[in-house]
N, C-alpha and C. Protein backbone atom coordinates (compact mmCIF):
# COMPACT_ATOMS: atom_id res chain seq x y z
N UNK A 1 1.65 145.83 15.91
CA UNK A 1 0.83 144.64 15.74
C UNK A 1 0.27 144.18 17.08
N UNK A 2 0.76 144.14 18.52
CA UNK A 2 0.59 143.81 19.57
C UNK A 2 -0.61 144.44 19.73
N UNK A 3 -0.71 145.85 19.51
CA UNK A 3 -2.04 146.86 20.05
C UNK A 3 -3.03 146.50 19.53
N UNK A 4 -2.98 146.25 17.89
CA UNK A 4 -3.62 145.92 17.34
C UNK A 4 -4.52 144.23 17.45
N UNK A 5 -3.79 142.82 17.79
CA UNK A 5 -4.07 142.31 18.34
C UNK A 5 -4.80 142.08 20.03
N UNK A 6 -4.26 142.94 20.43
CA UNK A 6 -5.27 143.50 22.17
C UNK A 6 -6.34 143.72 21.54
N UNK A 7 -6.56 144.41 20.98
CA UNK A 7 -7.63 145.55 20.42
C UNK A 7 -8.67 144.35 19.65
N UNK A 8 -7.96 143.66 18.77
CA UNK A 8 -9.16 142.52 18.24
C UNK A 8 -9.68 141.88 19.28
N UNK A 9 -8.56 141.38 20.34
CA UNK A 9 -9.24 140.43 21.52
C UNK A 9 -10.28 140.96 22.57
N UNK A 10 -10.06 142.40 22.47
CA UNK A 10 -11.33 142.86 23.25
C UNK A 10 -11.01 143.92 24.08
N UNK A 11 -9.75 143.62 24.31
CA UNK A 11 -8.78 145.11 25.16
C UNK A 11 -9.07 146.49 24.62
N UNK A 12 -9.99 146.97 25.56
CA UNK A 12 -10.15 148.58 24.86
C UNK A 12 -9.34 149.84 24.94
N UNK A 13 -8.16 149.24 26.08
CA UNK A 13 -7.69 150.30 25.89
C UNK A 13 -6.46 150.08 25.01
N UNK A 14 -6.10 148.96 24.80
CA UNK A 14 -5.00 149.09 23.55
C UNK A 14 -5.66 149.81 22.42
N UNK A 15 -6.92 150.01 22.34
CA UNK A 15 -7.75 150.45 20.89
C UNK A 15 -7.45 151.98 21.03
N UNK A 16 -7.91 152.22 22.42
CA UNK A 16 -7.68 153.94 22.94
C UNK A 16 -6.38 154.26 22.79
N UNK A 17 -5.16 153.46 23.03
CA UNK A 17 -3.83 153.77 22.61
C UNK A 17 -3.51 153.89 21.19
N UNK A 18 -4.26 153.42 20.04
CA UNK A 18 -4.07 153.03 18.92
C UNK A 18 -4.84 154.67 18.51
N UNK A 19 -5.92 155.33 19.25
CA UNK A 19 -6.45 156.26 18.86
C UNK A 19 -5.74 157.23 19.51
N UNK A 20 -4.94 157.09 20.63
CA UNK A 20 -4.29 158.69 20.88
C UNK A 20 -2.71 158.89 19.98
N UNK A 21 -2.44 157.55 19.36
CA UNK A 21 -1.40 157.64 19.13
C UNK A 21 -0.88 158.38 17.49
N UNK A 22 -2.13 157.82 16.69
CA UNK A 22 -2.62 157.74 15.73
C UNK A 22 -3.87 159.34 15.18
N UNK A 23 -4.12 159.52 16.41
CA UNK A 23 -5.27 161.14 15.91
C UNK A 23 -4.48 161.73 15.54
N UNK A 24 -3.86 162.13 15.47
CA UNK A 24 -2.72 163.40 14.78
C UNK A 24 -2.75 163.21 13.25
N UNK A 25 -2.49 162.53 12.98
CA UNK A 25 -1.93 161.94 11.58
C UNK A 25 -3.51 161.48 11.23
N UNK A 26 -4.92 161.37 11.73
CA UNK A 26 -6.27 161.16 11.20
C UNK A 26 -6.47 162.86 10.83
N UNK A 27 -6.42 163.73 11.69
CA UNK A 27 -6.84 164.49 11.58
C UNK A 27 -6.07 165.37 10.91
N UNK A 28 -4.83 164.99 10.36
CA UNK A 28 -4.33 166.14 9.66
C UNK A 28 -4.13 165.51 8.23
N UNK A 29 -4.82 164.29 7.85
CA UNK A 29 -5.41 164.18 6.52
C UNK A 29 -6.31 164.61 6.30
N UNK A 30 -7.21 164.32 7.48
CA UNK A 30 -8.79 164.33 6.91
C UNK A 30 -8.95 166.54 6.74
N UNK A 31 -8.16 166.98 7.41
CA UNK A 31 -8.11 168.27 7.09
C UNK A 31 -7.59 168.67 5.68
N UNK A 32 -6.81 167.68 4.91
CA UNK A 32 -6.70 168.11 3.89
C UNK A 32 -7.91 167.68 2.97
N UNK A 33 -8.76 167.59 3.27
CA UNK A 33 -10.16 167.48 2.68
C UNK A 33 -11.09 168.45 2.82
N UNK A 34 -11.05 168.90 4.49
CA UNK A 34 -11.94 169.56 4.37
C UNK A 34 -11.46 170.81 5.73
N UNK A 35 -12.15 172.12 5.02
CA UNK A 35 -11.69 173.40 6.07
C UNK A 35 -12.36 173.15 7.04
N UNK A 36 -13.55 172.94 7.26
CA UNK A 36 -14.16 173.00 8.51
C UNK A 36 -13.83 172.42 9.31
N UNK A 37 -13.74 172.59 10.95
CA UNK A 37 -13.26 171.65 11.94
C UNK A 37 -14.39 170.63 12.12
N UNK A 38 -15.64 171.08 12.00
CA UNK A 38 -16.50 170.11 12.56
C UNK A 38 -16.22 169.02 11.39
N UNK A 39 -16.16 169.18 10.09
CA UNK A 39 -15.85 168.09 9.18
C UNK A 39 -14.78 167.26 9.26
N UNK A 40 -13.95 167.84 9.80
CA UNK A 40 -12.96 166.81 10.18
C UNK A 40 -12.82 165.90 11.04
N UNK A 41 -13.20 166.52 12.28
CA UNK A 41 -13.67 166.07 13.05
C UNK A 41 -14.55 164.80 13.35
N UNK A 42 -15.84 165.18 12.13
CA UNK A 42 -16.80 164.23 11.69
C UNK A 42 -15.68 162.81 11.08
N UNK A 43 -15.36 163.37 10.16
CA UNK A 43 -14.34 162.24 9.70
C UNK A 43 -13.45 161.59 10.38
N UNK A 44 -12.70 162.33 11.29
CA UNK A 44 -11.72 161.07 12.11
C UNK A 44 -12.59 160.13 13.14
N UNK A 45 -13.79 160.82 13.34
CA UNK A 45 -14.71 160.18 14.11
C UNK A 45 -15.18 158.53 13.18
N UNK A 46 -15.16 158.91 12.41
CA UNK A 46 -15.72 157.67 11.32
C UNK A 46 -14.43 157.04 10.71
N UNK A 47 -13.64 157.35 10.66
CA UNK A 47 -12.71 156.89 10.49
C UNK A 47 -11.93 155.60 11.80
N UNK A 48 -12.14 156.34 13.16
CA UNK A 48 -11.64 155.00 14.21
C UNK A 48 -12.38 154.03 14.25
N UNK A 49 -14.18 154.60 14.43
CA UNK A 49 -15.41 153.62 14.39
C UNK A 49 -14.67 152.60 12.75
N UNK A 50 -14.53 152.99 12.01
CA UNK A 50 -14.55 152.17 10.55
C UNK A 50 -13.09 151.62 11.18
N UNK A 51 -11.49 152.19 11.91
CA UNK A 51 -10.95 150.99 12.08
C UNK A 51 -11.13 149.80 13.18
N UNK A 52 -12.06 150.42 14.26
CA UNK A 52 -12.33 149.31 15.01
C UNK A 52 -13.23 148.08 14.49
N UNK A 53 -13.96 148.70 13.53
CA UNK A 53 -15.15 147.33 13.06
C UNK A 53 -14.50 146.46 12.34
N UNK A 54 -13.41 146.97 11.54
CA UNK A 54 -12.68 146.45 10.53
C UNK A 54 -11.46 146.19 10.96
N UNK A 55 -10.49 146.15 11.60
CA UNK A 55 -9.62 145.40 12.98
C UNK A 55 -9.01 144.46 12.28
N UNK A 56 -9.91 143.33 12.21
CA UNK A 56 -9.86 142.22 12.00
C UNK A 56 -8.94 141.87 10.61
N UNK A 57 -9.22 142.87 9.65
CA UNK A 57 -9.16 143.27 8.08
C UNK A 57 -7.52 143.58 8.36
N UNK A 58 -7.11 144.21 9.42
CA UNK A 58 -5.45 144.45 9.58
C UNK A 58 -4.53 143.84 9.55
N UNK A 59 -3.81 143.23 9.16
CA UNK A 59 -2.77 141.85 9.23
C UNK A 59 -1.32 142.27 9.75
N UNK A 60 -0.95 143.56 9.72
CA UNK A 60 0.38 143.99 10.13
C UNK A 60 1.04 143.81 9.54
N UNK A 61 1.23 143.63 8.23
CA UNK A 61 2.07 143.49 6.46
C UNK A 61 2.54 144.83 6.61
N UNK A 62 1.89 145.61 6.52
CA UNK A 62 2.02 147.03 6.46
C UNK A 62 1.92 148.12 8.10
N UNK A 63 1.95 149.41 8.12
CA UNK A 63 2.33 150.17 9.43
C UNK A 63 0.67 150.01 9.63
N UNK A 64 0.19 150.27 10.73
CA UNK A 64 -0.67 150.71 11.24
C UNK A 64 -1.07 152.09 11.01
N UNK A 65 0.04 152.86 10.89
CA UNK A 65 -0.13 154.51 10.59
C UNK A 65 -0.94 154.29 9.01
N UNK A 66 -0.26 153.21 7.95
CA UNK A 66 -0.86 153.28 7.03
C UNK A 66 -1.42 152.59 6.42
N UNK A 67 -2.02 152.06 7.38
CA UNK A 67 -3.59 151.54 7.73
C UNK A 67 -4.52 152.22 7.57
N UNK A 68 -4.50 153.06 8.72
CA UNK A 68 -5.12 154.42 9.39
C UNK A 68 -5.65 155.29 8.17
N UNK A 69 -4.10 155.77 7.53
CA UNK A 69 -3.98 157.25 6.48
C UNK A 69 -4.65 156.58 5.41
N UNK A 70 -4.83 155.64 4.83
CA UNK A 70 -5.58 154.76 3.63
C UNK A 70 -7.33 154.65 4.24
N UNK A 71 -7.58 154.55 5.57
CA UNK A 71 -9.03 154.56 6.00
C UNK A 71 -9.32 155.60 5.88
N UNK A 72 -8.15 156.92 6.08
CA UNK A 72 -8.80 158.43 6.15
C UNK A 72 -8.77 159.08 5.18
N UNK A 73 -8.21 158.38 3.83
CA UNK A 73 -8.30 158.89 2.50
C UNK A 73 -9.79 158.53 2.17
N UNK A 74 -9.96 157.00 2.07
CA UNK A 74 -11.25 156.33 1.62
C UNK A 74 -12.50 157.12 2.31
N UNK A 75 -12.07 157.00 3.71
CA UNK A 75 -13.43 157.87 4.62
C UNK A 75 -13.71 158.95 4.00
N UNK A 76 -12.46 160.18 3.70
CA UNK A 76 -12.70 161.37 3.38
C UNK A 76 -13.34 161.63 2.15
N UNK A 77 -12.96 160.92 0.95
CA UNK A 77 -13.27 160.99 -0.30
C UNK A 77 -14.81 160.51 -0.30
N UNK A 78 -15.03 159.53 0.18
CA UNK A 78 -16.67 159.07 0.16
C UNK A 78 -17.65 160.28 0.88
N UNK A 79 -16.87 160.23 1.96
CA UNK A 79 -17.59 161.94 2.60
C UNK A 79 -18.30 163.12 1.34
N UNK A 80 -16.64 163.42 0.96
CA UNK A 80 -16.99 164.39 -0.19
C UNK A 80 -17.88 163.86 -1.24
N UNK A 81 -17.68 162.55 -1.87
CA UNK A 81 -18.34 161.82 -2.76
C UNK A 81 -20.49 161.77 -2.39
N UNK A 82 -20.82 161.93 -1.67
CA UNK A 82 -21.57 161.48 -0.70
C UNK A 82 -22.44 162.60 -0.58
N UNK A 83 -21.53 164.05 -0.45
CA UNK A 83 -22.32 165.58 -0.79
C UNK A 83 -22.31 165.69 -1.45
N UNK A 84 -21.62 165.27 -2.50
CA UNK A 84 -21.80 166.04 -4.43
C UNK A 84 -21.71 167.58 -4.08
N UNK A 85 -20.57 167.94 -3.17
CA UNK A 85 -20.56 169.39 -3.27
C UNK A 85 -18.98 169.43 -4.63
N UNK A 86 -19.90 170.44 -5.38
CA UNK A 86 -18.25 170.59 -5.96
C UNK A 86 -19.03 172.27 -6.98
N UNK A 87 -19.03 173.07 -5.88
CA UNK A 87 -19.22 174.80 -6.16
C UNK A 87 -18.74 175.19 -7.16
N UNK A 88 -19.51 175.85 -8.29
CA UNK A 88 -18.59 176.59 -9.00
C UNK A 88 -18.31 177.64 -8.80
N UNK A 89 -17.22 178.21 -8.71
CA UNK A 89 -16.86 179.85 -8.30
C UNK A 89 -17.20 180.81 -9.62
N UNK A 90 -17.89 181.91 -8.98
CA UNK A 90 -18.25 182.60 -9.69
C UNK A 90 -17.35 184.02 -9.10
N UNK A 91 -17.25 185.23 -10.52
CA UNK A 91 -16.34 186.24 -10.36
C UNK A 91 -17.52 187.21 -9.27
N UNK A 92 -19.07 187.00 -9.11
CA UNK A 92 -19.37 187.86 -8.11
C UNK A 92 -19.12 187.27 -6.26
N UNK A 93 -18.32 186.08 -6.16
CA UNK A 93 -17.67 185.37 -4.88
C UNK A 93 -17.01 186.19 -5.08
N UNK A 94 -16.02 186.92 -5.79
CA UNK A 94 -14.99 187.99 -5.43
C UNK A 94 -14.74 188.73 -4.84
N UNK A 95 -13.81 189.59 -3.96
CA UNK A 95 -13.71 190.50 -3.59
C UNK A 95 -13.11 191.75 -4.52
N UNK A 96 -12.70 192.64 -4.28
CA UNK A 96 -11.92 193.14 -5.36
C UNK A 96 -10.73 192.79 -5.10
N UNK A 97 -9.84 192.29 -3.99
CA UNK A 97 -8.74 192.27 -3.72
C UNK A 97 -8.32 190.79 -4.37
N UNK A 98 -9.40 190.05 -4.66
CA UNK A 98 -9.14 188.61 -5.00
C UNK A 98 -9.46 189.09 -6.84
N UNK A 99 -10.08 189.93 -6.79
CA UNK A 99 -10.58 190.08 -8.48
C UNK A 99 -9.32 191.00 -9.14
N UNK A 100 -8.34 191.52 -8.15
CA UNK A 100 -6.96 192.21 -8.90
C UNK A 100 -6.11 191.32 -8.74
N UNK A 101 -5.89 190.53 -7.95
CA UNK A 101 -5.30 189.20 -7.82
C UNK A 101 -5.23 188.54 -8.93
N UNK A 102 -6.65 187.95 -9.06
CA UNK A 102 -6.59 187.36 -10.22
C UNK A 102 -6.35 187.46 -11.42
N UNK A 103 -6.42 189.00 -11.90
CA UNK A 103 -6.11 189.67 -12.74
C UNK A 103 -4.64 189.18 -13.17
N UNK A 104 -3.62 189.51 -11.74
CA UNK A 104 -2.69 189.62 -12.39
C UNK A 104 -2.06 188.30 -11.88
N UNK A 105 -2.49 187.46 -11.31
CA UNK A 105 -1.42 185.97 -10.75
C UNK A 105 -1.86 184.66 -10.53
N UNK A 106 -3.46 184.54 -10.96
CA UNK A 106 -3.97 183.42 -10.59
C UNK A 106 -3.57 182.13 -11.71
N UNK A 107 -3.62 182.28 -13.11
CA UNK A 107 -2.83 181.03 -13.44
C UNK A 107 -1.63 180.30 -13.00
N UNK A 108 -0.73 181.50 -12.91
CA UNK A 108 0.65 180.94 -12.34
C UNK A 108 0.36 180.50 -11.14
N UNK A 109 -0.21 181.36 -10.17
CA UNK A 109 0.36 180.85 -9.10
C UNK A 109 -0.76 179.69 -8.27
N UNK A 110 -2.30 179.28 -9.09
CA UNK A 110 -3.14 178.49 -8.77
C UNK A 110 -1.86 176.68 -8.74
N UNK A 111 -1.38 176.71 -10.19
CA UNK A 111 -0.59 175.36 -9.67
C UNK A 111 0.47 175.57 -9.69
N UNK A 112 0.79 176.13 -9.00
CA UNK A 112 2.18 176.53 -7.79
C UNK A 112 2.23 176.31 -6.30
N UNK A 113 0.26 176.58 -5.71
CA UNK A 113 0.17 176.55 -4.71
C UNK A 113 0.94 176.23 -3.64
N UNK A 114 1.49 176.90 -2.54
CA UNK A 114 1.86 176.67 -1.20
C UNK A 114 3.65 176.10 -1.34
N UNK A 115 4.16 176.74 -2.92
CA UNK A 115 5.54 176.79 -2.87
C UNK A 115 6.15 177.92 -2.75
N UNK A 116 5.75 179.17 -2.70
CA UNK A 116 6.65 179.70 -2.03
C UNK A 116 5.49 180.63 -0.88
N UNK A 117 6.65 180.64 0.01
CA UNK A 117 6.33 181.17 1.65
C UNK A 117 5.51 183.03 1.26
N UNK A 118 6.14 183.82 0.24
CA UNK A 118 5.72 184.75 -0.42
C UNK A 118 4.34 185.57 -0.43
N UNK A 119 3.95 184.39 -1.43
CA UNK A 119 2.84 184.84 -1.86
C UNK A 119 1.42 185.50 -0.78
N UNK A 120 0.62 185.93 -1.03
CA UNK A 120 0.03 186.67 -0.10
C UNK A 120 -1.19 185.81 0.56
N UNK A 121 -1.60 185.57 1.45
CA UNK A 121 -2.90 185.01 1.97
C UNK A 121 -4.23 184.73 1.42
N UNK A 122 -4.35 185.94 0.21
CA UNK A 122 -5.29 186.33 -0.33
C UNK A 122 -5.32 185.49 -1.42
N UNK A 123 -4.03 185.37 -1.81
CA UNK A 123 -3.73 184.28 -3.43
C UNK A 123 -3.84 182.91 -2.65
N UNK A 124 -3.50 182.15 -1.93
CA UNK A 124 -3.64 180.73 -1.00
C UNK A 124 -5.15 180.87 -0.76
N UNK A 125 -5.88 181.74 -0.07
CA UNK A 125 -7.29 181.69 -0.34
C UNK A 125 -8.33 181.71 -1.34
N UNK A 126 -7.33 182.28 -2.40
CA UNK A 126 -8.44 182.28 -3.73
C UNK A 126 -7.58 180.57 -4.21
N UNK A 127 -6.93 180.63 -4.38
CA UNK A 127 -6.35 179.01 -5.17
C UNK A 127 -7.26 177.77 -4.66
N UNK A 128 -7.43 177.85 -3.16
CA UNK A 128 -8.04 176.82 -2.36
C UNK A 128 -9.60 176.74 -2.68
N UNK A 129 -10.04 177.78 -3.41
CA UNK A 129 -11.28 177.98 -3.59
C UNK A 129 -11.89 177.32 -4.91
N UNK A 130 -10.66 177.81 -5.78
CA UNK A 130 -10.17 177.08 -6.60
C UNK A 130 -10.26 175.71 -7.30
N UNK A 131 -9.39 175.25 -6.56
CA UNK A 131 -9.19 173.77 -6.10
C UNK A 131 -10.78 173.37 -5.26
N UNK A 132 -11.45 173.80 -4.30
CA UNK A 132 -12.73 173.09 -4.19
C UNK A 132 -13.64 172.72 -5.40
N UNK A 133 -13.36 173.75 -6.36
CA UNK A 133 -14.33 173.38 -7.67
C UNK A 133 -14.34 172.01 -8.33
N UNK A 134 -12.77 171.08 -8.01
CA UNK A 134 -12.61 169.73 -8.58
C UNK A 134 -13.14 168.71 -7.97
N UNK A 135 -13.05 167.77 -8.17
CA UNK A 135 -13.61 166.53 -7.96
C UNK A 135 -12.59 166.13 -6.57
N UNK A 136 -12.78 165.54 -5.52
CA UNK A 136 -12.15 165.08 -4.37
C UNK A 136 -10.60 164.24 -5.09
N UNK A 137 -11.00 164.18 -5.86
CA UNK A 137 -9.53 162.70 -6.21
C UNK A 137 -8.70 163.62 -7.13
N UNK A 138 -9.15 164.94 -7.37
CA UNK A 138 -8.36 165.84 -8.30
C UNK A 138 -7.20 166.66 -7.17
N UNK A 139 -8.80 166.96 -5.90
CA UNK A 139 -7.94 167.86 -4.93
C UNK A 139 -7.10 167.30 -4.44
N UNK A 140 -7.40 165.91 -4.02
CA UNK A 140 -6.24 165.08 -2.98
C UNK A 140 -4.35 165.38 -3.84
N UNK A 141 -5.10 164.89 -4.81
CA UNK A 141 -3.62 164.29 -5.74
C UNK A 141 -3.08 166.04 -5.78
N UNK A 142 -3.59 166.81 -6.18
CA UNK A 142 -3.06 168.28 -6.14
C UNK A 142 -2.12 168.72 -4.87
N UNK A 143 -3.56 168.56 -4.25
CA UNK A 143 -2.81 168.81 -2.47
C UNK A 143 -1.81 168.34 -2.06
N UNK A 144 -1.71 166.90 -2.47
CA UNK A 144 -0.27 165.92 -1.97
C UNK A 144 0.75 166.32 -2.98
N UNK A 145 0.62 166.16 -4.38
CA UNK A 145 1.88 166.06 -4.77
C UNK A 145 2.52 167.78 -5.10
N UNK A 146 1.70 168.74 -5.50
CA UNK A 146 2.30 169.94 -5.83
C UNK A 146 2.23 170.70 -4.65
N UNK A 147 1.57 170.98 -3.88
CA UNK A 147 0.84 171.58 -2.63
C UNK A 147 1.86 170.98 -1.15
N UNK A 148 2.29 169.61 -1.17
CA UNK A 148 2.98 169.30 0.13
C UNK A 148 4.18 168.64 -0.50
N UNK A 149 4.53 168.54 -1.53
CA UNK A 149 5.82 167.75 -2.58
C UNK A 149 5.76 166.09 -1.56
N UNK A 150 4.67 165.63 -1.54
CA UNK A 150 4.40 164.44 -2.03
C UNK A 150 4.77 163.75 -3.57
N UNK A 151 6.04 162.50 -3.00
CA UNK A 151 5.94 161.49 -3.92
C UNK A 151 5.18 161.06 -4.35
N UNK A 152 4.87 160.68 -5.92
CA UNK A 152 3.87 159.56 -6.59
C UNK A 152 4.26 158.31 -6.13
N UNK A 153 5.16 157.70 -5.39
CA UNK A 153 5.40 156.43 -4.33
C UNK A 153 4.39 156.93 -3.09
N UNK A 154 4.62 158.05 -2.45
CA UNK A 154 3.90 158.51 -1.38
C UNK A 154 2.58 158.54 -1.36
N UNK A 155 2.22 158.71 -2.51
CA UNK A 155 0.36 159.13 -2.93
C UNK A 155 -0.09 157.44 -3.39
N UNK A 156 0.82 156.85 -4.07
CA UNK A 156 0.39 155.01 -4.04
C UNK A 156 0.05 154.79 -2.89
N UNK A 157 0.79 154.58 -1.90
CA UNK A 157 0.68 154.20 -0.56
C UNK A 157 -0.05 154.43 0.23
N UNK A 158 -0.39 155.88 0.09
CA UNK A 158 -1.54 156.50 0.66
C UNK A 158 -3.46 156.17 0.21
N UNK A 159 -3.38 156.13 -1.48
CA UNK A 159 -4.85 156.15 -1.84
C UNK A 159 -4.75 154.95 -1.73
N UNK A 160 -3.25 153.78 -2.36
CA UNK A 160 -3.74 152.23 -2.65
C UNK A 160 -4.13 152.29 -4.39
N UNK A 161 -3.81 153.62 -4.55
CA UNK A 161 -3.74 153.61 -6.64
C UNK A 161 -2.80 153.12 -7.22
N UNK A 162 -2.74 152.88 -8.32
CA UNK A 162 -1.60 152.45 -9.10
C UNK A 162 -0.65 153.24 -9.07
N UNK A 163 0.66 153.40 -9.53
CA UNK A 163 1.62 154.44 -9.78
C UNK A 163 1.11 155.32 -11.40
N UNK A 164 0.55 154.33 -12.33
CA UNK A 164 -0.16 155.45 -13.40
C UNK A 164 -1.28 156.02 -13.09
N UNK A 165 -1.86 155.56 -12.20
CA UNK A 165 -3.28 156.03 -11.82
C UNK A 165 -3.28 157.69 -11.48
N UNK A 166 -2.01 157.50 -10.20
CA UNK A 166 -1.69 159.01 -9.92
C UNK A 166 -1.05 159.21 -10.57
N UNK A 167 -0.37 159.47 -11.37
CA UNK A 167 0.38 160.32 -12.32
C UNK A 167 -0.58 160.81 -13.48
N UNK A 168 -1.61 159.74 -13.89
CA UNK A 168 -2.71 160.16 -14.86
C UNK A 168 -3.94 161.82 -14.12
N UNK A 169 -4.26 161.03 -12.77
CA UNK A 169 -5.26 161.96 -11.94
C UNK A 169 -4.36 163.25 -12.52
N UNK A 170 -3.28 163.26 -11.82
CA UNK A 170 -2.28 164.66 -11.05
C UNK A 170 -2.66 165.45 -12.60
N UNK A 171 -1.88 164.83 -13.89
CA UNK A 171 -1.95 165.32 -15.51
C UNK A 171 -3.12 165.92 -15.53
N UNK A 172 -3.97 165.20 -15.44
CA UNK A 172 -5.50 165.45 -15.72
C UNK A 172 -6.32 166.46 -14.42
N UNK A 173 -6.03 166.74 -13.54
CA UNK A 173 -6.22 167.87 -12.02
C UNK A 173 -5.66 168.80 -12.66
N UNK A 174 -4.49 168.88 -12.91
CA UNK A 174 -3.64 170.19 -13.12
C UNK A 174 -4.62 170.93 -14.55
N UNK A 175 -4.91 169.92 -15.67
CA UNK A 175 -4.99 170.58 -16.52
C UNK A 175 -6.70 171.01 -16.22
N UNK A 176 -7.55 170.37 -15.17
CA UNK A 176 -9.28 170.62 -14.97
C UNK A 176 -8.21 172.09 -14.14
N UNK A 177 -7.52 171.81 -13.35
CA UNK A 177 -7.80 173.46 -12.62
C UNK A 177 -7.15 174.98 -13.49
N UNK A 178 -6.24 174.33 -14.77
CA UNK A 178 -6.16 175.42 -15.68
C UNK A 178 -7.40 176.05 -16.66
N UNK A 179 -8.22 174.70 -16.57
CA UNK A 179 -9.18 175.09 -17.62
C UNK A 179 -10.37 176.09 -16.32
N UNK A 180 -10.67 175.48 -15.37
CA UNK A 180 -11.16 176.02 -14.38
C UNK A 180 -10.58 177.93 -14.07
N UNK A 181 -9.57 178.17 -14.15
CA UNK A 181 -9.37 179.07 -14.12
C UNK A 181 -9.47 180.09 -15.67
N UNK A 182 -9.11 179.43 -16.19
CA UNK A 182 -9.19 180.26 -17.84
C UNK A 182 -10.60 180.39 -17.77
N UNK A 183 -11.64 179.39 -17.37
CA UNK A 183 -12.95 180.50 -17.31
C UNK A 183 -13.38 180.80 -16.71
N UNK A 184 -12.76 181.49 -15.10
CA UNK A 184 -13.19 182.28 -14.29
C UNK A 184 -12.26 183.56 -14.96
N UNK A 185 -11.10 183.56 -15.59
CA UNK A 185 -10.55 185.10 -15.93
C UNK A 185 -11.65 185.39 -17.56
N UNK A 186 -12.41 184.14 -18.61
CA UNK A 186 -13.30 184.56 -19.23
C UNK A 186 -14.60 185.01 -19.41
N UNK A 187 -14.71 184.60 -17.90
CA UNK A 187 -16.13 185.29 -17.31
C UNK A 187 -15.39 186.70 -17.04
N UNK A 188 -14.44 186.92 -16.09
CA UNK A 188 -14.16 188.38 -15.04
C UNK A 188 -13.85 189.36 -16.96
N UNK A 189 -13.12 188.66 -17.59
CA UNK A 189 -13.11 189.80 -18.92
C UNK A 189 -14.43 190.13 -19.60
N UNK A 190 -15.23 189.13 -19.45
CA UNK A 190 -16.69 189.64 -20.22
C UNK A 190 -17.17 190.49 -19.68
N UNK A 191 -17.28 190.06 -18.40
CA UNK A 191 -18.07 191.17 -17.33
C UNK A 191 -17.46 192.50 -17.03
């Protein structure tokens, strides 16, 4: 709360302390949004600018860290919201090594993702590809709760959703990325 108060009064470098202390934990949300570095990048960038303007908005009820991780959810999601990118994968994106893959492991192991140490590089790269096809609030809730065994207490805290809210998303993600996959293996069988 102290830094944070410097920081309203005009002290810039309590703000710069608030940003070296705090980038770690911007940038390794906003990476769960997006692969590219420059995108992330972009985002934690907009993310300090959005907590310095908004400062004021902080009361210290809550951590500062999750302050921060709630600006870099909102930042990130509007980002994505904002491109309307949401690709559909098609079976000629394939390789063959991802198209025998899929053959034989992509339902199971699409929402399983990143539980066991195992699985091959190739299956974590096709799943993630996957998973880009959903809507930002499908991937988040995926990513956090099956993907990093994030609590539905943990994912409240984080978006600021209800506790049914995420538990409804997560139901409803899991079952867009089964249906998502049942017709990428009903395209790869037609073809």
């Amino acid at each position: 709360m102290d830094l944070a108060r410097l920081a309203r009064e005009g002290d810039e470098s309590a703000f710069e302390e608030i940003m070296r202390r705090y980038s770690r934990r911007v940038f390794h949300y906003a990476s769960k949004f997006f692969r590219q570095r420059s995108l992330v990048e972009e985002a934690a960038q907009e993310v300090f600018l959005k907590a310095f303007t908004e400062l004021d908005s902080y009361e210290g009820r809550g951590s500062m860290e999750g302050w921060l991780t709630r600006i870099t959810t909102n930042t990130c999601l509007n980002m994505l919201r904002s491109s309307k990118r949401r690709p559909e994968l098609t079976v000629s994106d394939l390789t063959d090594d991802d198209t025998n893959w899929l053959d034989n492991n992509l339902v199971a192991a699409a929402t399983e993702r990143h539980q066991s140490s195992e699985r091959s590089l190739a299956a974590a790269d096709l799943a993630g590809r996957v998973l880009q096809t959903l809507a930002p609030e499908d991937r988040l809730v995926l990513t956090l709760i099956d993907g990093e065994d994030a609590s539905v207490d943990e994912v409240v805290k984080m978006t600021g959703w209800s506790e049914s809210k995420v538990k409804v998303r997560a139901f409803r993600a899991r079952r867009r990325l089964r249906e998502s996959v049942e017709k990428l293996l009903q395209r790869k069988n037609k073809g």
